[in-house]
Structure formats: C-alpha cells, structure tokens
N, C-alpha and C. Protein backbone atom coordinates (compact mmCIF):
# COMPACT_ATOMS: atom_id res chain seq x y z
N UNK A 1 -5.41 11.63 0.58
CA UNK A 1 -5.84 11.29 1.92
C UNK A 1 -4.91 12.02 2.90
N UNK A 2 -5.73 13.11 3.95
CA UNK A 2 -4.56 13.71 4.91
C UNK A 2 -4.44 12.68 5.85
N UNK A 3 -3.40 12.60 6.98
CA UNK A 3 -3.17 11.79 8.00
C UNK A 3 -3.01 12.96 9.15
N UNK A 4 -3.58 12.85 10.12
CA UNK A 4 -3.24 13.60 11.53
C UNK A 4 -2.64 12.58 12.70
N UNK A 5 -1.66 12.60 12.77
CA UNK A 5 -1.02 12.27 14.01
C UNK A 5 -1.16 12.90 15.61
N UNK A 6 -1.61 12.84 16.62
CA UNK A 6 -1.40 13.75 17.84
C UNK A 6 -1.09 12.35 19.11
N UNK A 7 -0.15 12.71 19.46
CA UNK A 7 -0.05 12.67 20.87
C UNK A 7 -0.48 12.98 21.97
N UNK A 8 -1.57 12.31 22.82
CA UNK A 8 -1.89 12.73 24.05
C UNK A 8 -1.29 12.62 24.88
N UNK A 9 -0.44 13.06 26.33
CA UNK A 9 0.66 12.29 27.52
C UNK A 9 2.02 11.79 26.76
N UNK A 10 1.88 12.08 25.63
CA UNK A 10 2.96 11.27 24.80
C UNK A 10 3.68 11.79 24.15
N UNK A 11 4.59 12.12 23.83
CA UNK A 11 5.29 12.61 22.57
C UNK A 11 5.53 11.83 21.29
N UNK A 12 4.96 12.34 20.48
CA UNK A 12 4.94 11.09 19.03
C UNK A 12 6.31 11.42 18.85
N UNK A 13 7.00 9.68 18.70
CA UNK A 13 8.31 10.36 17.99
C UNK A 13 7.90 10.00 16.42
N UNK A 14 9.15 10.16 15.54
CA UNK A 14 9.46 10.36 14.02
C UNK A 14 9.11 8.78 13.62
N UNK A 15 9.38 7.78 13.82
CA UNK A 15 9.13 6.45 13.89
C UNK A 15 7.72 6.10 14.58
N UNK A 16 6.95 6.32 15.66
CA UNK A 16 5.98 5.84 15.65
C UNK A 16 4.73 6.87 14.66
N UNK A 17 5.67 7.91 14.65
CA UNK A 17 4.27 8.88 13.41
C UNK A 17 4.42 8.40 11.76
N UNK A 18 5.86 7.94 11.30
CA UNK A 18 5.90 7.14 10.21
C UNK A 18 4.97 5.75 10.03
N UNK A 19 5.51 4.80 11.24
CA UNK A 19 4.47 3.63 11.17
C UNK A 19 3.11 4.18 11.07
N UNK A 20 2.39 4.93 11.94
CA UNK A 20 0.79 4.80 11.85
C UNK A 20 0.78 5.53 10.27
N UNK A 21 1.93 6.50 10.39
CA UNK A 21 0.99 6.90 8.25
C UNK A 21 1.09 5.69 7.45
N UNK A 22 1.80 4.66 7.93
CA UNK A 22 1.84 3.82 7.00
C UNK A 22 0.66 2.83 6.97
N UNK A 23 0.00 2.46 8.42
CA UNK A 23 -0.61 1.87 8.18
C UNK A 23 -2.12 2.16 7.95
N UNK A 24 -2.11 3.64 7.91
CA UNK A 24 -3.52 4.24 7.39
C UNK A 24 -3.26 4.46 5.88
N UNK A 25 -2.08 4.46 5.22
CA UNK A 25 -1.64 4.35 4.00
C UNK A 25 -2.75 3.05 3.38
N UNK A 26 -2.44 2.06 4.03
CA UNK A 26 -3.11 0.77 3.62
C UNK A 26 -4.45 0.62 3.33
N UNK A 27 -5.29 1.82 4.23
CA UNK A 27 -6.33 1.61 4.30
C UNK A 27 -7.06 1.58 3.26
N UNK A 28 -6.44 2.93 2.40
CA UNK A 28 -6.96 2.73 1.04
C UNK A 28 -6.88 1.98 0.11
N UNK A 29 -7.00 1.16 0.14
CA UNK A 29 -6.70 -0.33 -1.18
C UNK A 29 -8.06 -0.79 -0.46
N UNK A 30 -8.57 -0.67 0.44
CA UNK A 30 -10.10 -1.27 1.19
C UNK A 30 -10.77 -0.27 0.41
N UNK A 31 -10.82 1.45 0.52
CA UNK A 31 -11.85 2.14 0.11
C UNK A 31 -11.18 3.42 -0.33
N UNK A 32 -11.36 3.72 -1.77
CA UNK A 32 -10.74 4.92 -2.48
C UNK A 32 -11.53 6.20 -2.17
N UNK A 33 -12.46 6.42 -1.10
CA UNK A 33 -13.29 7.92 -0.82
C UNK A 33 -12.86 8.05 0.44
N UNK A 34 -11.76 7.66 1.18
CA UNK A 34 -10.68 8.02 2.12
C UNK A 34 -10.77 9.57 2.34
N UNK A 35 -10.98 10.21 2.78
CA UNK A 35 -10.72 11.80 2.93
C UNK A 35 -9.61 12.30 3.80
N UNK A 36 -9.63 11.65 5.13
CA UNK A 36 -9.17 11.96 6.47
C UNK A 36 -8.77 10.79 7.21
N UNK A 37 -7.49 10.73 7.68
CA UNK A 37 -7.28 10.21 8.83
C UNK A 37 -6.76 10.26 9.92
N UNK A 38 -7.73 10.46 11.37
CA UNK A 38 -7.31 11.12 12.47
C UNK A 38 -6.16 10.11 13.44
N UNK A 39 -5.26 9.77 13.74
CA UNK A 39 -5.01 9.00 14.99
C UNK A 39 -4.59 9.88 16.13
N UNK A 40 -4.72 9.18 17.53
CA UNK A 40 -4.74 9.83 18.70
C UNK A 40 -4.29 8.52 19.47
N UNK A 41 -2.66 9.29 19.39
CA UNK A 41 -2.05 8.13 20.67
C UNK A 41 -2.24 8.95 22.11
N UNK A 42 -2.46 7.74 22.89
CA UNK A 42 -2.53 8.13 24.51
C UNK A 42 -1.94 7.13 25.34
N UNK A 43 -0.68 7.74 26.33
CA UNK A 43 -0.30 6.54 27.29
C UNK A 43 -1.20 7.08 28.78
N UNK A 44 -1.29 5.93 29.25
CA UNK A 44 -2.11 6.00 30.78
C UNK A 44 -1.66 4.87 31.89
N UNK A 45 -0.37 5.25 32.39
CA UNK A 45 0.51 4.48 33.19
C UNK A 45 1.26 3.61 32.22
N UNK A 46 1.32 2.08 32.37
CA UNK A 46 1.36 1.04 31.15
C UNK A 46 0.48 1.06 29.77
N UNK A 47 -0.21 1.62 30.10
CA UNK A 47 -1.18 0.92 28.72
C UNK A 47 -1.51 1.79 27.57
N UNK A 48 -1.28 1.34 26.60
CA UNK A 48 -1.15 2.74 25.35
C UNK A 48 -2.34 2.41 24.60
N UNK A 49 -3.02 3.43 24.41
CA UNK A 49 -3.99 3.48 24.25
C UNK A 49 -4.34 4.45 22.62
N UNK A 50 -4.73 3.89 21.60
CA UNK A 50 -4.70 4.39 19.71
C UNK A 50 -5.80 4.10 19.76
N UNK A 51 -6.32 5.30 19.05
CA UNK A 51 -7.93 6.01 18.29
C UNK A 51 -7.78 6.03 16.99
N UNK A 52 -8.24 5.91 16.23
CA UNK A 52 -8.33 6.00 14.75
C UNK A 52 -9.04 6.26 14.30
N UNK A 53 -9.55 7.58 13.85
CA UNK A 53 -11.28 8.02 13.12
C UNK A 53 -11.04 7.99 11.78
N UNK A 54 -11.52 7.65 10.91
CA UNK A 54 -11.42 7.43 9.55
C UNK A 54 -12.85 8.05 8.99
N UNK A 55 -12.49 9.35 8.40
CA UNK A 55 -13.57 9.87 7.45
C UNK A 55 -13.72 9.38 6.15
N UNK A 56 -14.81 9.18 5.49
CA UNK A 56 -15.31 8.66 4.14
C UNK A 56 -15.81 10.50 3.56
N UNK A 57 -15.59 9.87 2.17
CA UNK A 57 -16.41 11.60 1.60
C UNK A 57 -17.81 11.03 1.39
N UNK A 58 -18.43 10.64 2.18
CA UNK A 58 -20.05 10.58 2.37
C UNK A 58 -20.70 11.35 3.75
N UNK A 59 -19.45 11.57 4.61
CA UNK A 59 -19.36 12.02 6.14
C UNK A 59 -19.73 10.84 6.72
N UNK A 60 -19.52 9.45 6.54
CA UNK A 60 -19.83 8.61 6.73
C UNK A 60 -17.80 8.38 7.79
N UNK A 61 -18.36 8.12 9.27
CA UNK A 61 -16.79 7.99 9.66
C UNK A 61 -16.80 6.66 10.45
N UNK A 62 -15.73 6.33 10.63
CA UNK A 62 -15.18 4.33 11.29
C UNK A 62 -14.65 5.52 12.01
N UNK A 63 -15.10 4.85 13.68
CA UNK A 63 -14.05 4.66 14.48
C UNK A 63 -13.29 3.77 14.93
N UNK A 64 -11.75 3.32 14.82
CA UNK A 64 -10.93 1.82 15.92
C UNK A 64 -10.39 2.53 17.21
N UNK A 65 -10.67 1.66 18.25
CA UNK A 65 -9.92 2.12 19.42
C UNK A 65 -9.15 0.86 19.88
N UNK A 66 -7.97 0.99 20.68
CA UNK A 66 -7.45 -0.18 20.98
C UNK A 66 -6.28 0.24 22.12
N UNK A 67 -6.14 -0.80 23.03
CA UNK A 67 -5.25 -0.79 24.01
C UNK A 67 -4.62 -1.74 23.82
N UNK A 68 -2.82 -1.45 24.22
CA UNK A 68 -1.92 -2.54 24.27
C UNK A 68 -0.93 -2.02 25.26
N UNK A 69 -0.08 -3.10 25.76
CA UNK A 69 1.13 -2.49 26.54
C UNK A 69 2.15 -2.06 25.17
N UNK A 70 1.93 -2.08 24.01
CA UNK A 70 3.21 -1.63 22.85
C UNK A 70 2.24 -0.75 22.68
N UNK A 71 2.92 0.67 21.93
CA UNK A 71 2.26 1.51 21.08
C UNK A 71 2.16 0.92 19.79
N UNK A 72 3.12 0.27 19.09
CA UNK A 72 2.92 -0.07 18.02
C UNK A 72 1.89 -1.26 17.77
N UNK A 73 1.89 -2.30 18.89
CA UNK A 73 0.81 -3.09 18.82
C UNK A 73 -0.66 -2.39 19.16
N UNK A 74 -0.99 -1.26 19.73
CA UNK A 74 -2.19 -0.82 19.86
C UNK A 74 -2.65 -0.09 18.59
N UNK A 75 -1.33 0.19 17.71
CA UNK A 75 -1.67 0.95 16.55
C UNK A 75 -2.04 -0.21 15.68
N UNK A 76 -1.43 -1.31 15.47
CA UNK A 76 -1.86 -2.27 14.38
C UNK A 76 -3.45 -2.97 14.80
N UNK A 77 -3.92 -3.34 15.86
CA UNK A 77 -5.25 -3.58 16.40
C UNK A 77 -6.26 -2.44 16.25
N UNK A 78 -6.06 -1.05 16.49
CA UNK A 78 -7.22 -0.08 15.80
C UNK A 78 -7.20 -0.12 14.54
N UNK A 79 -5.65 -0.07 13.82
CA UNK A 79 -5.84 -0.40 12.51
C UNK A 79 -7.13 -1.46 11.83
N UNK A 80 -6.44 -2.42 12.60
CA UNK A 80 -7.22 -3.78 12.30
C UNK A 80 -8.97 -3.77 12.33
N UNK A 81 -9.26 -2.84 13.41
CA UNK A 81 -10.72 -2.89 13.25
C UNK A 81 -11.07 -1.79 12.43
N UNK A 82 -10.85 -1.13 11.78
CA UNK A 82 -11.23 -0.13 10.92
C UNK A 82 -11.15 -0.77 9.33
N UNK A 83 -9.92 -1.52 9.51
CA UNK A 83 -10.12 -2.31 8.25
C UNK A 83 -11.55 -3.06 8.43
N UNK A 84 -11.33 -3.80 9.62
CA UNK A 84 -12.60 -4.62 9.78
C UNK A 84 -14.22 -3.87 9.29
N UNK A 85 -14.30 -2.60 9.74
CA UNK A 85 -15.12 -1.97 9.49
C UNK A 85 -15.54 -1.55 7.99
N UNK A 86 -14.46 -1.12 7.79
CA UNK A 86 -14.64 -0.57 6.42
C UNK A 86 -14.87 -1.94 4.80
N UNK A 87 -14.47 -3.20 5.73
CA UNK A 87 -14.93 -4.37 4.73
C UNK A 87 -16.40 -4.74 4.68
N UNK A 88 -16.38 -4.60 5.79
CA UNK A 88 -18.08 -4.97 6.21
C UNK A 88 -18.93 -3.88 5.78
N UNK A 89 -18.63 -2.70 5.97
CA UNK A 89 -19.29 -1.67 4.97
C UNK A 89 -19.14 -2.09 3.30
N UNK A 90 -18.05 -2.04 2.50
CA UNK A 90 -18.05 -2.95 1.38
C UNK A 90 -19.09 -3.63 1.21
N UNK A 91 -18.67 -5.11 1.93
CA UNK A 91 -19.62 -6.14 1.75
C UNK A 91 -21.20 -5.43 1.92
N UNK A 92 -22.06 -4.67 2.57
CA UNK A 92 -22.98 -4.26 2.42
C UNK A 92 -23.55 -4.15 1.04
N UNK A 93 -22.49 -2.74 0.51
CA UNK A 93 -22.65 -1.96 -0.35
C UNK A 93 -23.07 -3.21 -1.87
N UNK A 94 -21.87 -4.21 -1.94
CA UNK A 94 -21.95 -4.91 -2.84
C UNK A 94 -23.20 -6.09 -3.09
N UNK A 95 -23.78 -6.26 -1.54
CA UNK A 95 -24.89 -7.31 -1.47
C UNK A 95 -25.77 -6.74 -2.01
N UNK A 96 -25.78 -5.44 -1.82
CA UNK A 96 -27.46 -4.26 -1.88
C UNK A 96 -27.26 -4.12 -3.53
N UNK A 97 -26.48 -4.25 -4.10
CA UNK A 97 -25.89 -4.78 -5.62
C UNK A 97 -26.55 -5.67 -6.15
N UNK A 98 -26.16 -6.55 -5.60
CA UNK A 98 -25.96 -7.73 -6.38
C UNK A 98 -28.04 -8.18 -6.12
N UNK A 99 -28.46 -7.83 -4.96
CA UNK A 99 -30.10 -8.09 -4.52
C UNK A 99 -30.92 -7.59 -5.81
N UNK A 100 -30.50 -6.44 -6.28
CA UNK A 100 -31.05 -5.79 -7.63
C UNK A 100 -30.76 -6.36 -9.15
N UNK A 101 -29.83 -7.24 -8.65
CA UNK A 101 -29.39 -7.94 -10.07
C UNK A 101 -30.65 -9.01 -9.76
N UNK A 102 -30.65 -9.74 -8.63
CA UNK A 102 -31.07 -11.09 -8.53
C UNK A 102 -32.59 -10.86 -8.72
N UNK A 103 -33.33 -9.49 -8.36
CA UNK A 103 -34.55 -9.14 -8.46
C UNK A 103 -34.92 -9.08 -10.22
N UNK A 104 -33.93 -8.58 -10.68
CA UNK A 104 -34.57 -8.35 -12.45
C UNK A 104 -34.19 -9.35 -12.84
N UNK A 105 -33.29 -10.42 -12.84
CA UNK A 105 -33.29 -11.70 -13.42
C UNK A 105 -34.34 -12.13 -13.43
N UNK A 106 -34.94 -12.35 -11.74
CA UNK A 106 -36.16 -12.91 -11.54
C UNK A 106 -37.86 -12.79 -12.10
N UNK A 107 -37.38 -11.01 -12.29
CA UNK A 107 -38.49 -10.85 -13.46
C UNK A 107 -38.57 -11.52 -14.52
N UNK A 108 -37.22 -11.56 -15.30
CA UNK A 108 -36.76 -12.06 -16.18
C UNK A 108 -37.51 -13.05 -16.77
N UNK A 109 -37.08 -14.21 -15.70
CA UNK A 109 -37.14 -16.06 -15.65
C UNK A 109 -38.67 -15.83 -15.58
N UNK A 110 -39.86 -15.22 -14.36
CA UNK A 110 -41.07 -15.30 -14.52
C UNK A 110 -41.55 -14.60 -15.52
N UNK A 111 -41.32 -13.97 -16.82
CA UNK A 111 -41.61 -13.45 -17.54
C UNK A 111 -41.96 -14.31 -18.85
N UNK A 112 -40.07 -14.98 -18.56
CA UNK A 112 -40.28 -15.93 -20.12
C UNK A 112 -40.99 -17.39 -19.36
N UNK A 113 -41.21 -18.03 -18.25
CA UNK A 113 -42.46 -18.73 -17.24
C UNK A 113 -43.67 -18.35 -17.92
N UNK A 114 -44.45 -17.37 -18.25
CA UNK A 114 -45.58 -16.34 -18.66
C UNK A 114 -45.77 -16.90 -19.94
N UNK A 115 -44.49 -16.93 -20.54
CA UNK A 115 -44.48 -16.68 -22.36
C UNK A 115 -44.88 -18.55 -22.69
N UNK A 116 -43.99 -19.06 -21.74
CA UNK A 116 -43.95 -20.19 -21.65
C UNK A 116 -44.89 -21.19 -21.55
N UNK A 117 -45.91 -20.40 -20.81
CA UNK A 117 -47.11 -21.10 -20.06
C UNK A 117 -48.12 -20.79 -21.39
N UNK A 118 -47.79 -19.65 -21.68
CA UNK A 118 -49.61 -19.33 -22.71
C UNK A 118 -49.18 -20.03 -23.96
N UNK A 119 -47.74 -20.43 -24.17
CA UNK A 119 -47.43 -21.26 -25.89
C UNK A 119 -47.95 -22.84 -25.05
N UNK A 120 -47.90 -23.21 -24.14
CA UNK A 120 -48.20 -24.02 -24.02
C UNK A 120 -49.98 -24.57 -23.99
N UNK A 121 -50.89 -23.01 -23.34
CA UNK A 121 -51.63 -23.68 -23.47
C UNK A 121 -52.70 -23.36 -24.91
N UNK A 122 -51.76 -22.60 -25.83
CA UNK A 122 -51.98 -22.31 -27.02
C UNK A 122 -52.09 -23.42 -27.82
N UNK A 123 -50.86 -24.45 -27.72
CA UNK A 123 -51.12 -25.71 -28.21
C UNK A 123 -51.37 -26.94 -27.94
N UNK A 124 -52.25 -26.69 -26.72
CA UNK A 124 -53.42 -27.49 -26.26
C UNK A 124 -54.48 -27.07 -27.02
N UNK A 125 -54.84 -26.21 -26.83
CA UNK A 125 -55.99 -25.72 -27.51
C UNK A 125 -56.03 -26.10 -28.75
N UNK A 126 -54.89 -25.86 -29.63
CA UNK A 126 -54.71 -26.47 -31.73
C UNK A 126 -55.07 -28.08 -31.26
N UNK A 127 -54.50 -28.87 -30.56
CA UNK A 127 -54.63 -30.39 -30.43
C UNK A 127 -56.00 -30.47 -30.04
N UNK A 128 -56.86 -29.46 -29.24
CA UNK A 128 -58.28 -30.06 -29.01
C UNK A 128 -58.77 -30.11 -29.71
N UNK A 129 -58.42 -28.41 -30.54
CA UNK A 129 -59.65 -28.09 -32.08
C UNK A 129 -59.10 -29.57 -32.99
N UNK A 130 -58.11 -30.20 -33.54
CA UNK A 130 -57.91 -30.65 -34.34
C UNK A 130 -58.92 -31.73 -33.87
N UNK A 131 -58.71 -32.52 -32.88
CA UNK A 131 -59.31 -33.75 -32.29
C UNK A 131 -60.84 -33.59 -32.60
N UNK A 132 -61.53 -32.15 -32.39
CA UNK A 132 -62.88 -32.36 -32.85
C UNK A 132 -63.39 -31.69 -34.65
C-alpha cells in the first residue's frame, strides 16, 4: 500500500506525516485490496482541514474529509469515516453472500417439501387401495 502525504498552506512536518502513515497503516486490517493512499492536509486561518482518498484495486475509491482546530484530530475523524466507509462496503459485499446461501438452502428445504409431499400422498393412495 503507497501512502502520499501533501501539505496544502502547510508544511507537513516529520511527526504529523508519521501519524497519518500510521493511521492509513490501519486501514488495512478493514480491506487487503488497499492500493493507494492519498492524504491532503490544509490549514485555512484556525481550522485544519484532512482529505483522505483511499483507492481499492477495483478503482473503486472512499473519500474522508474532516475539519478540526488540531491537525491531528482532523486526521483521526477522516480516518474515521473511511474506516466507516470501507465497513459498510464489507458489510454489503458479505450480505450479497450470504442472500445466495439463503436462496439455495431454500431450494433445498422446498425441494425435500416436494419429496415430502408426493411420499405422502403415495401412501394415501396404498391405504385407499388396501381399504377397497
């Protein structure tokens, strides 16, 4: 996974470009097709302002944006929604899963329902013939 650091109005120092690799470090334990990760610090008077584009190798990309009066707190809040993002993508992926499991079971259960129904009325039928 590359990491890009840039400074807009800002000069990244050595410590705030360590923290953000670290916490795009993290990202991957959420999703191992990580390719790229862009951040873009910007100050604008008080308020610091972190971008975070996160490429997938699908070209599939999360953006987090976030403002704080800390740089480091605006970096852990874009963080935060990209995680956010990239779980909820997960969770998709795994429902659209699991819908295909629940569909062929269901064949399944109405199948042996089917098998179920004609032994049953198979031996209705032996109990009528016998009766006459």
């Amino acid at each position: 996974m590359k990491v890009n650091v840039v400074g807009r109005h800002v000069k990244v120092t050595d410590a705030m470009q360590q923290y953000a690799e670290e916490k795009a470090g993290k990202l991957d334990r959420f999703f191992k097709g990580i390719r790229n990760v862009d951040i873009v610090m910007d100050v604008n008077g008080l308020t610091h302002h972190v971008e975070t584009a996160v490429l997938l190798g699908h070209g599939l990309k999360f953006v987090g944006k976030a403002d704080a009066e800390d740089m480091y707190a605006a970096i852990d809040a874009a963080e935060g929604k990209i995680e956010k993002q990239i779980r909820r993508f997960n969770s998709k992926l795994k429902n659209h899963r699991d819908r295909s499991r629940i569909g062929s079971e269901d064949a399944a259960v109405s199948s042996e329902a089917q098998h179920d129904e004609a032994t049953y009325e198979a031996i209705v039928r032996e109990m009528l013939e016998e009766e006459t």
